[in-house]
Protein backbone atom coordinates (compact mmCIF):
# COMPACT_ATOMS: atom_id res chain seq x y z
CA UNK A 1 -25.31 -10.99 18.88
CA UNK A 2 -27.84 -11.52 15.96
CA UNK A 3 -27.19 -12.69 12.87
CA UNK A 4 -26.17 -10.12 9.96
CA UNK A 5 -27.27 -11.14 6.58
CA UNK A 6 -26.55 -8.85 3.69
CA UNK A 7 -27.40 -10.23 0.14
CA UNK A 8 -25.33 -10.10 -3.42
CA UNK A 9 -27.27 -6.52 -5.00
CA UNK A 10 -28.12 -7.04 -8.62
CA UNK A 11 -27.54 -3.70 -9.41
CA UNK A 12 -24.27 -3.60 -8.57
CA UNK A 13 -23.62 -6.56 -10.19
CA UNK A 14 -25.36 -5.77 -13.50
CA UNK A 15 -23.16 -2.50 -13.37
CA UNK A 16 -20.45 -4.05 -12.98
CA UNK A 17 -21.30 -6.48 -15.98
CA UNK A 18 -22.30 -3.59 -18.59
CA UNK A 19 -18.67 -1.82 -17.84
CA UNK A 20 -16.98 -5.66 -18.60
CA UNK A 21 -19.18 -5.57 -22.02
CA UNK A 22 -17.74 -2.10 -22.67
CA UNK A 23 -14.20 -3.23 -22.06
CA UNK A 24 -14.63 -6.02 -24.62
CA UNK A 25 -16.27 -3.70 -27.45
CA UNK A 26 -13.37 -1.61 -26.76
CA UNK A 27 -11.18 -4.61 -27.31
CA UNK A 28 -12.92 -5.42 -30.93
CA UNK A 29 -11.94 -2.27 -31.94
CA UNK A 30 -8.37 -2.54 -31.03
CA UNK A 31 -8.54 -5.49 -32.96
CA UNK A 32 -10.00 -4.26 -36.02
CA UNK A 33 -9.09 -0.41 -35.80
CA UNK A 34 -5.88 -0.52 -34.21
CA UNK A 35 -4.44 2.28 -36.51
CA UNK A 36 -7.54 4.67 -34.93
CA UNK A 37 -5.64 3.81 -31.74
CA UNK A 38 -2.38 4.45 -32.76
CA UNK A 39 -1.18 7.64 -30.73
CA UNK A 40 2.43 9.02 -29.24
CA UNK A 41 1.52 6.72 -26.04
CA UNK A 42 0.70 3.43 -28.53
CA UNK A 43 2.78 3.40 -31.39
CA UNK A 44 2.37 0.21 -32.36
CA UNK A 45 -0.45 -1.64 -34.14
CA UNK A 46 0.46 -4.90 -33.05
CA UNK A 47 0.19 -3.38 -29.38
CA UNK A 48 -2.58 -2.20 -29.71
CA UNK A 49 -4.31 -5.51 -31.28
CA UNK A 50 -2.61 -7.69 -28.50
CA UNK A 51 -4.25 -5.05 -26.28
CA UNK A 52 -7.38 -5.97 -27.58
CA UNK A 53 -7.24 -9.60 -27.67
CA UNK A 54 -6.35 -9.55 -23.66
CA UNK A 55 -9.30 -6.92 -23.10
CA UNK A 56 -11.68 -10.03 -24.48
CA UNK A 57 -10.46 -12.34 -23.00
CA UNK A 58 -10.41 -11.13 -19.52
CA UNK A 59 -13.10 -9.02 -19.49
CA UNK A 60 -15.03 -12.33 -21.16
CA UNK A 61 -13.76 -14.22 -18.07
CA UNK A 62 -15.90 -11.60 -16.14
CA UNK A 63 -18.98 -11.71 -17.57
CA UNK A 64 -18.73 -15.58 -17.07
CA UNK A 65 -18.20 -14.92 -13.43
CA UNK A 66 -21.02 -12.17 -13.18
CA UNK A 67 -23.50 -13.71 -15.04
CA UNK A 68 -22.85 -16.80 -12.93
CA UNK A 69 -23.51 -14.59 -10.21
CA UNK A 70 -26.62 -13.09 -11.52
CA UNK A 71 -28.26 -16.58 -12.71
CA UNK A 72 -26.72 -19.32 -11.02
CA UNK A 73 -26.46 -18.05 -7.03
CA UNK A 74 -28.40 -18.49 -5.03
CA UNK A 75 -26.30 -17.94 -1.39
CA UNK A 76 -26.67 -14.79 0.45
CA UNK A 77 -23.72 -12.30 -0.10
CA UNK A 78 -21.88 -12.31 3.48
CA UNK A 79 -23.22 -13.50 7.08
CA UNK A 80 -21.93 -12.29 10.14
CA UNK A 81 -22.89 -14.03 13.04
CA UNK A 82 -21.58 -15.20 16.43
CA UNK A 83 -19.39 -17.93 15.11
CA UNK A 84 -17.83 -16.08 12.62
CA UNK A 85 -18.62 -14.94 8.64
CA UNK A 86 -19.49 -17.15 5.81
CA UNK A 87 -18.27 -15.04 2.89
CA UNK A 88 -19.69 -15.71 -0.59
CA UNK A 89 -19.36 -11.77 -1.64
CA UNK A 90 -16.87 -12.14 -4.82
CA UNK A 91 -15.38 -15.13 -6.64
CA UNK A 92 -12.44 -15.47 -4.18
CA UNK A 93 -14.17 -15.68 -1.34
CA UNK A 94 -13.32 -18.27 1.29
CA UNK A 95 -16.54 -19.33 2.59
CA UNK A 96 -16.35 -19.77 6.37
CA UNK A 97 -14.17 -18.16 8.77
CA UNK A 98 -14.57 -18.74 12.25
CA UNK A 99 -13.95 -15.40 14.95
CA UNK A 100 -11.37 -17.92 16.41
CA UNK A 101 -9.39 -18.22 13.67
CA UNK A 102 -9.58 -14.47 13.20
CA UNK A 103 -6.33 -12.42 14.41
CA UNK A 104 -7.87 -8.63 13.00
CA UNK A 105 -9.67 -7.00 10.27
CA UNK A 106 -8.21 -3.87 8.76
CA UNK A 107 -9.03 -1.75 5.88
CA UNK A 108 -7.54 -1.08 2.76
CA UNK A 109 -7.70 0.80 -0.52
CA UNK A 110 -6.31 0.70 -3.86
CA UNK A 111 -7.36 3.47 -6.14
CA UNK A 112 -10.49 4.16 -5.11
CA UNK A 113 -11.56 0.91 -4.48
CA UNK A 114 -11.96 0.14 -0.41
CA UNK A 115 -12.05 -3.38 0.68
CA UNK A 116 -11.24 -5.43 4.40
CA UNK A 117 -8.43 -7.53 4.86
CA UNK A 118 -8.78 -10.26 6.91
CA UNK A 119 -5.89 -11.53 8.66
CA UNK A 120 -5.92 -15.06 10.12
CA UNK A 121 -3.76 -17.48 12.48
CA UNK A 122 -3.55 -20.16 9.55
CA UNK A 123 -3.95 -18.21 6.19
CA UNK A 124 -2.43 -21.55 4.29
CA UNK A 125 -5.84 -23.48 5.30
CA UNK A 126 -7.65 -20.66 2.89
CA UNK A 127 -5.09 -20.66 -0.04
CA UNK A 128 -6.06 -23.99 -1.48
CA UNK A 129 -10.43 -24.05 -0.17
CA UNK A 130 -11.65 -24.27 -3.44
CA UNK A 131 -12.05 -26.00 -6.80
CA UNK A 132 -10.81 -23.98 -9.03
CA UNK A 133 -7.07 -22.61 -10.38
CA UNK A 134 -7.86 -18.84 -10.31
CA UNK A 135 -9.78 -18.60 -7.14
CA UNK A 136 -6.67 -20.40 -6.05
CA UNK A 137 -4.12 -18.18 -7.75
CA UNK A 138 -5.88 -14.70 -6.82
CA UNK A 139 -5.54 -16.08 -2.66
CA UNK A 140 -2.12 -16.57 -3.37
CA UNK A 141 -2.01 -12.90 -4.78
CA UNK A 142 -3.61 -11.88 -2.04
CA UNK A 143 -1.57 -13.37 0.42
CA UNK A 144 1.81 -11.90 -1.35
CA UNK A 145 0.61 -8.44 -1.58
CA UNK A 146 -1.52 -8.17 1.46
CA UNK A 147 -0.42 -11.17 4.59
CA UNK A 148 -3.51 -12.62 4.13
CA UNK A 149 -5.84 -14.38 1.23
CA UNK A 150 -8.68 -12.99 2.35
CA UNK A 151 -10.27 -9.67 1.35
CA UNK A 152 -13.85 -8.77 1.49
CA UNK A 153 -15.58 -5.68 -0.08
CA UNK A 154 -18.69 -3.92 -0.61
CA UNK A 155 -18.73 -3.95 -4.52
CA UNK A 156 -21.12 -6.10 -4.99
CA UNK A 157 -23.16 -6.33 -1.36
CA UNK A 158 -26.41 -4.67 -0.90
CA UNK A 159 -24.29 -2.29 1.39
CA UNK A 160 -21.73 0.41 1.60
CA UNK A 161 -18.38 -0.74 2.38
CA UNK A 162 -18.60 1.70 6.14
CA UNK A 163 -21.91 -0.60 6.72
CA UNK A 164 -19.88 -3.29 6.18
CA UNK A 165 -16.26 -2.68 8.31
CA UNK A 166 -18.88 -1.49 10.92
CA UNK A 167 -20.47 -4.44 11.00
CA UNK A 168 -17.50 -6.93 10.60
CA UNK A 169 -15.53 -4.99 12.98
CA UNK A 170 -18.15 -4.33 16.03
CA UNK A 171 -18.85 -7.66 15.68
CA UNK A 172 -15.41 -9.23 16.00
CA UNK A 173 -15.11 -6.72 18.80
CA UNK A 174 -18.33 -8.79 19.87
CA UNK A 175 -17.19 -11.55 19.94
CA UNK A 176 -13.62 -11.03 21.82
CA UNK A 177 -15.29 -9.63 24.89
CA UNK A 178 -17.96 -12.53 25.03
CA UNK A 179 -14.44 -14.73 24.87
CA UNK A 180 -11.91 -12.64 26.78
CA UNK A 181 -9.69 -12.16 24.19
């Protein structure tokens, strides 16, 4: 089996960074329009300026995630190789799973977002992998609405998410008949 390397794409990335910026000039003008805002759906000012508020600060939390992304990384994306996948592809990401610790890969969407779920014989060994709170806190999410904290997708891979269950699943596939499983 040869080693599949497929790299973070910028393009995606700055995409996905200009729509975070538009989210928080939205959220300025909740804050200092709300009564342009104020409809049969959002009555209320206050609602609407609280609205706001959360829109910066979450969608600020982004942009310090992307643009760490853009500037800081320097790791490729996802690798898929004979031992298993080294996932760096969003800020959740576990890092290293090995085949062996794989049980199966299946895919999901919500809206029309697509992504893999990655189901494993010891998810609690992935819950707590790294440094911070709300990598920490999104596994757990993960693990409560799906069985399993991991989840990879295409969103910001220099692929399309069939490229990528194609390649994750032929080569788990791969790697159970070189092991008899």
């Amino acid at each position: 089996m040869s080693k599949i390397e497929i790299f973070i794409s910028k393009k995606k990335v700055i995409i996905q960074f200009f729509i975070a910026l538009l989210f928080i000039f939205l959220g300025i003008l909740f804050i200092f329009y709300p009564k342009e805002f104020v409809s049969p759906v959002f009555k209320s000012v206050f609602l609407i300026r609280l609205s706001g508020i959360l829109s910066i600060l979450f969608f600020g939390a982004v942009i310090l995630i992307i643009s760490k992304e853009l500037f800081l990384r320097k790791k490729k994306g996802l690798v898929i190789d004979k031992y298993g996948i080294i996932d760096h592809s969003s800020y959740s990401s576990v890092g290293e799973i090995k085949w062996d610790d794989v049980i199966s890969i299946k895919k999901n969407q919500v809206m029309s977002t697509k992504f893999l779920l990655v189901y494993v014989k010891k998810p609690n060994v992935y819950l707590y992998l790294s440094d911070g709170i709300i990598k920490n806190k999104l596994r757990k999410l993960n693990m409560r609405y799906y069985g399993t904290p991991i989840t990879i997708s295409s969103s910001s891979l220099k692929c399309d998410f069939n490229q990528l269950e194609n390649n994750l699943k032929k080569s788990f596939e791969d790697y159970k008949m070189r092991n008899y499983i």
